[in-house]
C-alpha atoms as a PDB file:
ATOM      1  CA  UNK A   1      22.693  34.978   1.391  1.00  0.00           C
ATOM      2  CA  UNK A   2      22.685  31.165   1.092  1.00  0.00           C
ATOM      3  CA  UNK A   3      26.243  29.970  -0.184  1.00  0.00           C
ATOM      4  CA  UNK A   4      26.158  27.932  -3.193  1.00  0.00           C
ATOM      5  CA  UNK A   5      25.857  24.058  -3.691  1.00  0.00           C
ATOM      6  CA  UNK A   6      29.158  23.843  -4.901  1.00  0.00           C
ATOM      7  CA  UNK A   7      30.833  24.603  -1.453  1.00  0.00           C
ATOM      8  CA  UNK A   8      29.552  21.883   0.139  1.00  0.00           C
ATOM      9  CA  UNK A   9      29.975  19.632  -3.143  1.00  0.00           C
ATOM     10  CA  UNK A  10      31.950  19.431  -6.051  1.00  0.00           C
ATOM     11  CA  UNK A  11      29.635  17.567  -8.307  1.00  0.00           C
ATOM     12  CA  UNK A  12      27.180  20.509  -7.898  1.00  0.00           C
ATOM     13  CA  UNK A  13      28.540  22.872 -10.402  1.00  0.00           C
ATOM     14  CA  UNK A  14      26.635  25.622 -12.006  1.00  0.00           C
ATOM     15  CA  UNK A  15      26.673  23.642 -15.873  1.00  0.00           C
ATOM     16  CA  UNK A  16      25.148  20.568 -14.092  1.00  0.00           C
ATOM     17  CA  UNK A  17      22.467  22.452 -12.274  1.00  0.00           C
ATOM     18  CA  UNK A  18      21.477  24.616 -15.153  1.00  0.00           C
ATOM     19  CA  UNK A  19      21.347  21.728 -17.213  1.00  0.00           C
ATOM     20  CA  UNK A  20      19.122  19.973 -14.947  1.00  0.00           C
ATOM     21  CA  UNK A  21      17.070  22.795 -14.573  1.00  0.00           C
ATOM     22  CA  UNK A  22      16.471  23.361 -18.730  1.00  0.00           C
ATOM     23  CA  UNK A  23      15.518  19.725 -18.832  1.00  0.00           C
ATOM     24  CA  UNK A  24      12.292  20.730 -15.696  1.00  0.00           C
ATOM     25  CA  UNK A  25      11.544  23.996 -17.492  1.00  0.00           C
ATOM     26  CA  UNK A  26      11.642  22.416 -20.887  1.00  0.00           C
ATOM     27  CA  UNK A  27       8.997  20.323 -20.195  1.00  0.00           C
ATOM     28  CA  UNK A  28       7.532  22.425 -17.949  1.00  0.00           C
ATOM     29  CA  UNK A  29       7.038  25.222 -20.972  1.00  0.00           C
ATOM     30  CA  UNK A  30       5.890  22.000 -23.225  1.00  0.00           C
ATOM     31  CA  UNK A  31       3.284  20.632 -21.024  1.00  0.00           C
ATOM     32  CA  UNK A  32       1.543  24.880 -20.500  1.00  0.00           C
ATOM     33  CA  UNK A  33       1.582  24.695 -24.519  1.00  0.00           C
ATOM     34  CA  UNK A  34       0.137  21.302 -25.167  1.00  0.00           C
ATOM     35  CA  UNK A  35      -2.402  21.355 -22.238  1.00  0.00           C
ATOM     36  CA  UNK A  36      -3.989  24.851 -23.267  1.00  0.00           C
ATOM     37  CA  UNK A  37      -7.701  23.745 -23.772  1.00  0.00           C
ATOM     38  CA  UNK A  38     -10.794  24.727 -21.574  1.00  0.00           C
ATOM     39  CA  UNK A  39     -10.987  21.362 -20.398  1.00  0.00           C
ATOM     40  CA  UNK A  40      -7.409  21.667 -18.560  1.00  0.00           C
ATOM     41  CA  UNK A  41      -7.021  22.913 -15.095  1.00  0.00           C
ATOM     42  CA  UNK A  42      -4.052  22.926 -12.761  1.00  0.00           C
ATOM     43  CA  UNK A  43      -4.463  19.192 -11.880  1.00  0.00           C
ATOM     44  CA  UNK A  44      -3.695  18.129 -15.393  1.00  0.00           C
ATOM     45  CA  UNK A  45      -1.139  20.191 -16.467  1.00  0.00           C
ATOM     46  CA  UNK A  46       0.504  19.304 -12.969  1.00  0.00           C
ATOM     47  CA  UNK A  47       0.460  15.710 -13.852  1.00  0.00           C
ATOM     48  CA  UNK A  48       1.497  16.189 -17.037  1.00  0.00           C
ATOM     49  CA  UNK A  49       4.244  17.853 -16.156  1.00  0.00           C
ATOM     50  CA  UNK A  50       5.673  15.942 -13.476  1.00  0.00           C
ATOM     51  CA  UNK A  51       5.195  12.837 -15.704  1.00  0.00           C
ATOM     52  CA  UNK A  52       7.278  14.755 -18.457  1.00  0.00           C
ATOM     53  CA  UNK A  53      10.538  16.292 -16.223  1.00  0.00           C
ATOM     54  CA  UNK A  54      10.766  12.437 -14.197  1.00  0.00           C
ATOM     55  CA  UNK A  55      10.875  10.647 -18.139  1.00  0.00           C
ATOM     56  CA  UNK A  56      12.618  13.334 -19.122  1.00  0.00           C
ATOM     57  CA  UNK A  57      15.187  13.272 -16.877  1.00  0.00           C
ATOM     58  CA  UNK A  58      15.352   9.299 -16.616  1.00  0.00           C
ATOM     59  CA  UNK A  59      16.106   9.233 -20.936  1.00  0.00           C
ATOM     60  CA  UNK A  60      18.695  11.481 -20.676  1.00  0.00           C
ATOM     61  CA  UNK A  61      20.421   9.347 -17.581  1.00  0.00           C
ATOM     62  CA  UNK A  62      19.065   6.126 -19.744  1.00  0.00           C
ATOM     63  CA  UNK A  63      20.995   7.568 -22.718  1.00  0.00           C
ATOM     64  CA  UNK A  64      24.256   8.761 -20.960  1.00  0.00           C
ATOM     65  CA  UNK A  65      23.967  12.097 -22.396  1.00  0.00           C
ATOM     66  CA  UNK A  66      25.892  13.534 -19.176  1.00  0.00           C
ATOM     67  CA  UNK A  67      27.958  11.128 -17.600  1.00  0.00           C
ATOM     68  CA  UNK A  68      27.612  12.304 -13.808  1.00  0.00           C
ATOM     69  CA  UNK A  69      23.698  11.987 -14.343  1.00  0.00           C
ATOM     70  CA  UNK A  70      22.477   8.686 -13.213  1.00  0.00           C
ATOM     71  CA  UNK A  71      19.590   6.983 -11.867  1.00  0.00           C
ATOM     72  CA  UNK A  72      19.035   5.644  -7.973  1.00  0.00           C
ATOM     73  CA  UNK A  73      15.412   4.872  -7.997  1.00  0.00           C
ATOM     74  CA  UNK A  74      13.365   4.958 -11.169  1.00  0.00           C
ATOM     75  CA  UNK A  75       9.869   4.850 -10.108  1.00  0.00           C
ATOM     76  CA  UNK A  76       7.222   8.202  -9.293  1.00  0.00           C
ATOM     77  CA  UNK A  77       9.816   8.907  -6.872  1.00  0.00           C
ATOM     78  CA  UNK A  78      12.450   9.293  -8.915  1.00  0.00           C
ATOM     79  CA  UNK A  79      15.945  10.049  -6.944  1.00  0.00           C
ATOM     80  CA  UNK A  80      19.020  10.730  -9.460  1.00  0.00           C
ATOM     81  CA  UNK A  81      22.168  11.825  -9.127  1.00  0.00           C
ATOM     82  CA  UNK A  82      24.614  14.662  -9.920  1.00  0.00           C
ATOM     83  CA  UNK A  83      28.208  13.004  -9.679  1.00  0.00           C
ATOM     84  CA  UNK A  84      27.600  11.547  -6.068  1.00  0.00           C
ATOM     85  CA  UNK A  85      24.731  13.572  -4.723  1.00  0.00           C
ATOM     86  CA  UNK A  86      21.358  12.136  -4.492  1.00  0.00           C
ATOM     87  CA  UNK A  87      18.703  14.518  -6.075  1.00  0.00           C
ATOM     88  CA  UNK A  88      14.914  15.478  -6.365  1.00  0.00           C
ATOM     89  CA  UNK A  89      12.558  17.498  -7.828  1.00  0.00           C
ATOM     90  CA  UNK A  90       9.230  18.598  -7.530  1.00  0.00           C
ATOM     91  CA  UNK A  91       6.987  21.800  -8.291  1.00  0.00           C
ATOM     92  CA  UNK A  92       6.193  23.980  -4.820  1.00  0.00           C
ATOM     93  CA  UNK A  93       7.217  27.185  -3.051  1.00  0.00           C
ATOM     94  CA  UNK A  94      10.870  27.330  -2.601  1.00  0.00           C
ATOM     95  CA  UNK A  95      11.011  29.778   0.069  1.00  0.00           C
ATOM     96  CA  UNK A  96       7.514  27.946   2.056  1.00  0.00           C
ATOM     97  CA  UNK A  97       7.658  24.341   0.814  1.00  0.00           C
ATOM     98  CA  UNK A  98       4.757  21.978   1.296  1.00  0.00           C
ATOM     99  CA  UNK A  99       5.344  18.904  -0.548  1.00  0.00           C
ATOM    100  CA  UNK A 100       6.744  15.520   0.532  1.00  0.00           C
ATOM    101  CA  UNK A 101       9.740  15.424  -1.930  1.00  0.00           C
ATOM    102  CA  UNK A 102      11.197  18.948  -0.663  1.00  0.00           C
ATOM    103  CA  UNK A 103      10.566  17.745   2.998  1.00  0.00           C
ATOM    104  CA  UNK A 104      10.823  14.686   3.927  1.00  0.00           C
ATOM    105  CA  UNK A 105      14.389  12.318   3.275  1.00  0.00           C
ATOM    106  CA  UNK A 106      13.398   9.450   0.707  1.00  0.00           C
ATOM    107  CA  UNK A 107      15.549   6.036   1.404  1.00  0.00           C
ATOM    108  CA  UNK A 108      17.818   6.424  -1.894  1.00  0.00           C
ATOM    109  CA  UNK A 109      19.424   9.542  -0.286  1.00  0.00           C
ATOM    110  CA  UNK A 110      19.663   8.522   3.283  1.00  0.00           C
ATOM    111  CA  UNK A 111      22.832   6.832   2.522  1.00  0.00           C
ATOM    112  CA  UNK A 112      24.369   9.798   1.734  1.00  0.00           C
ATOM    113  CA  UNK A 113      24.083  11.206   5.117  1.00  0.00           C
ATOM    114  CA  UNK A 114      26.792   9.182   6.094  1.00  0.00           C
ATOM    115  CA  UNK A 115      29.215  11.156   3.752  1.00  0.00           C
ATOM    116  CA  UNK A 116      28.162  14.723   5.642  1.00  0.00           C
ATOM    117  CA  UNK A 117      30.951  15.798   8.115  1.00  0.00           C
ATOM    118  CA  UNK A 118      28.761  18.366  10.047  1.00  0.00           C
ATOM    119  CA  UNK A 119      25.574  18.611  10.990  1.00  0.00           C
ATOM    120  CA  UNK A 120      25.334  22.335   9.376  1.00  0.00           C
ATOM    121  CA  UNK A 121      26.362  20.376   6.152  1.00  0.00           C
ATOM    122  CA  UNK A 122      23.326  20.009   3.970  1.00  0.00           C
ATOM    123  CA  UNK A 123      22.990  16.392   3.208  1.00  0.00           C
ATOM    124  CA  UNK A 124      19.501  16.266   1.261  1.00  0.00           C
ATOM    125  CA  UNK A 125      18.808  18.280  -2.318  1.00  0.00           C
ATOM    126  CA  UNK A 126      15.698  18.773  -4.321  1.00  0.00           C
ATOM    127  CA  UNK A 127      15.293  21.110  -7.502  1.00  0.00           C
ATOM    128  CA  UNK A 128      12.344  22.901  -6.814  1.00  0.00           C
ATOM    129  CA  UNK A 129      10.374  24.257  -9.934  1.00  0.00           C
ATOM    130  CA  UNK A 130       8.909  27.917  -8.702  1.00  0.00           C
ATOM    131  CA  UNK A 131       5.726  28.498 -10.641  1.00  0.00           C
ATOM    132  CA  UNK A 132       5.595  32.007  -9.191  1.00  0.00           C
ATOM    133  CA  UNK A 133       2.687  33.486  -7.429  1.00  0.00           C
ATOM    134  CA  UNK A 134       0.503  34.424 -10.668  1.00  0.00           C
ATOM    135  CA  UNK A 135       0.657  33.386 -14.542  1.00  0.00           C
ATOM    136  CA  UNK A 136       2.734  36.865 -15.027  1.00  0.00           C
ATOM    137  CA  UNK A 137       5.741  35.759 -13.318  1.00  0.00           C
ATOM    138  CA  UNK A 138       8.468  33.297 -15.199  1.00  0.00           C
ATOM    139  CA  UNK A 139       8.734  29.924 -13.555  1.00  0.00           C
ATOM    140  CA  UNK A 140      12.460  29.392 -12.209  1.00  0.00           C
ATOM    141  CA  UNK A 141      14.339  26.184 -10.450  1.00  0.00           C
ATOM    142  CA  UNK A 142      15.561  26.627  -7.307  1.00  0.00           C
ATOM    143  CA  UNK A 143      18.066  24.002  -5.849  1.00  0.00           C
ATOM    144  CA  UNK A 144      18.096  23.777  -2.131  1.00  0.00           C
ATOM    145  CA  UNK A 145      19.960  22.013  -0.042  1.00  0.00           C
ATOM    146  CA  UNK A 146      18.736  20.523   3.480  1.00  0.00           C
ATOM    147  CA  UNK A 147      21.008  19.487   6.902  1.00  0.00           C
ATOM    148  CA  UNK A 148      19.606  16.655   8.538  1.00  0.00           C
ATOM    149  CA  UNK A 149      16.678  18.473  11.004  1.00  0.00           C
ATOM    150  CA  UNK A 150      15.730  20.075   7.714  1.00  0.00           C
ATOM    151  CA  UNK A 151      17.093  23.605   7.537  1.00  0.00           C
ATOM    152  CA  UNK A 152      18.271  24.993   4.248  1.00  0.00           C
ATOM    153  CA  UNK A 153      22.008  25.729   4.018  1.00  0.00           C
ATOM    154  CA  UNK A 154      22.696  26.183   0.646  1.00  0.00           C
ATOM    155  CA  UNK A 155      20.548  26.967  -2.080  1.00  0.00           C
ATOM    156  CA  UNK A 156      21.256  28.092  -6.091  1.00  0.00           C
ATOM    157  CA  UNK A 157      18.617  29.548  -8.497  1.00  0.00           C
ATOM    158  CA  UNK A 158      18.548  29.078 -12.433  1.00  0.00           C
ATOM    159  CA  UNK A 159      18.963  31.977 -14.641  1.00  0.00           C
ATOM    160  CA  UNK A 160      16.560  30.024 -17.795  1.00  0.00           C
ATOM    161  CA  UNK A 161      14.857  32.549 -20.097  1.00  0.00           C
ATOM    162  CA  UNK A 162      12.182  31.050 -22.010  1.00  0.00           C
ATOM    163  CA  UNK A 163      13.103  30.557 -25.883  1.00  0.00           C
ATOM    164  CA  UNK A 164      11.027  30.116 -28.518  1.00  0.00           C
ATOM    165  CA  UNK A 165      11.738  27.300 -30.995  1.00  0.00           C
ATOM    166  CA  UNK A 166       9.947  25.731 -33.915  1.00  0.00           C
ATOM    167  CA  UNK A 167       9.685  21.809 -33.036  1.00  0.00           C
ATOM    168  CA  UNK A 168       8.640  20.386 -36.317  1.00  0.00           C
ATOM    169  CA  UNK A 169      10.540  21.525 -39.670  1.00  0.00           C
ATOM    170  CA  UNK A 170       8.892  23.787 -41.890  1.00  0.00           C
ATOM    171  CA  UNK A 171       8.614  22.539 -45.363  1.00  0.00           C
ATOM    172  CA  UNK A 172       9.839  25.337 -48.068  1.00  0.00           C
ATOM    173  CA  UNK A 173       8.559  25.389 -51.365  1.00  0.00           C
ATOM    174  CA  UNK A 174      10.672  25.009 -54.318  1.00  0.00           C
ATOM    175  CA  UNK A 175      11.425  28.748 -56.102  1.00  0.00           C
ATOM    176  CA  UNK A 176       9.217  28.736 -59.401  1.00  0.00           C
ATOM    177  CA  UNK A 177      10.929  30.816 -62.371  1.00  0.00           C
ATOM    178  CA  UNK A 178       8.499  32.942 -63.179  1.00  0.00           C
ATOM    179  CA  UNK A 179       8.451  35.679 -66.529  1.00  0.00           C
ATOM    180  CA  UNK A 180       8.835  39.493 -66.827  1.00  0.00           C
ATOM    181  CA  UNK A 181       6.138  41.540 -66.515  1.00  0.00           C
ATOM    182  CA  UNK A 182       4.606  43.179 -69.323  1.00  0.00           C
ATOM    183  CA  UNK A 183       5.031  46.909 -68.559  1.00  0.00           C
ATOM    184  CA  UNK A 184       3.070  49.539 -71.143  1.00  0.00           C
ATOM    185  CA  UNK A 185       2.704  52.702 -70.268  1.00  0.00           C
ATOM    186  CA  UNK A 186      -0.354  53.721 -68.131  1.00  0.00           C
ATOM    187  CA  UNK A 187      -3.680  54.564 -69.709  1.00  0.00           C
ATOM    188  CA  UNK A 188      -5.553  57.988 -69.219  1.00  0.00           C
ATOM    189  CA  UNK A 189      -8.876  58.305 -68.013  1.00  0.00           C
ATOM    190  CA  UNK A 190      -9.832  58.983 -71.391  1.00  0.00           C
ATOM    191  CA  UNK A 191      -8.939  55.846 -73.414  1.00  0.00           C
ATOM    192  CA  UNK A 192     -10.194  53.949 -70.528  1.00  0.00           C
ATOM    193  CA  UNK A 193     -13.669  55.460 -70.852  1.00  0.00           C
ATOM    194  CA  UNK A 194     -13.380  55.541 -74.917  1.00  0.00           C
ATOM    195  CA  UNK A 195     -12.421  51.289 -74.415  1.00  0.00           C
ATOM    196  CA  UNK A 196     -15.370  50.908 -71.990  1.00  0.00           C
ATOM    197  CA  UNK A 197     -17.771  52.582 -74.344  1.00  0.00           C
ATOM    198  CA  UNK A 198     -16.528  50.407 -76.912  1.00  0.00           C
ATOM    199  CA  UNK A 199     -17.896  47.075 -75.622  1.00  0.00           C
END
């Protein structure tokens, strides 16, 4: 087992991972809801998504919500940071990944190499959002954390459980007083038939 981000770096704590992680998933959960339709496919809720967790992540940096979360590069290839550590994301296979932001160094973390004392140290980080292999499994974030010839040598995984929330308020009625019944004793078959005949 992989030890955790937080022995190679201090600014990689398990509250500022996790939150990180809710902010991908959030809007990861958000974009499967909204993008529903038959006219959606995996290209546009892709998109969608990655458009989402980079703005999404940039407003909360933007806003100073978390202090240690700030900005290097704001552009499609967004690079943030957690304290000191340059960061990434992107969706792909955590334990087989393909894409260019889990594999290849971009420019706003190269500096950081510098501060790596070993080269078993990892020195490059991306949160990678694990889709699972079919639509029954739960989507997780996986941090992992790359020395420089690429080889993982730490890595942490979130714990999110989807919740359920209502997003827009619910408007409640006012309560309406309303009379007492009027109770009478129930009616026999008989006087119901005699009434009926009556008409």
């Amino acid at each position: 087992m992989l030890p955790q981000p937080i022995h190679y770096h201090s600014d990689l704590t398990h509250e500022r991972l996790s939150v990180v992680a809710e902010l991908l998933l959030d809007e990861h959960y958000k974009t499967l809801d909204d993008l529903s339709s038959e006219t959606d496919d995996n290209y546009t809720r892709g998109c969608t998504s990655f458009g989402r967790q980079k703005n999404r992540i940039k407003g909360v940096a933007l806003a100073k919500t978390y202090p240690w979360l700030q900005i290097s590069n704001n552009a499609n290839d967004l690079v943030f940071t957690i304290g000191s550590v340059p960061c990434r994301f992107s969706s792909d296979d955590p334990s087989s990944p393909k894409k260019k932001a889990v594999l290849t160094t971009h420019r706003y973390q190269a500096s950081f190499f510098d501060d790596v004392e070993s080269d078993e140290e990892p020195c490059r980080y991306c949160f990678v959002i694990d889709q699972g292999i079919n639509d029954d499994a739960e989507p997780s974030v996986v941090f992992l954390g790359f020395d420089a010839t690429g080889v993982v040598r730490c890595q942490w995984e979130s714990g999110a459980i989807r919740t359920f929330n209502s997003v827009n308020t619910v408007a409640v009625p006012d309560a309406v007083e309303i009379g007492k019944p009027a109770v009478k004793p129930k009616k026999s078959v008989a006087e119901s038939a005699d009434e009926a005949n009556q008409l």
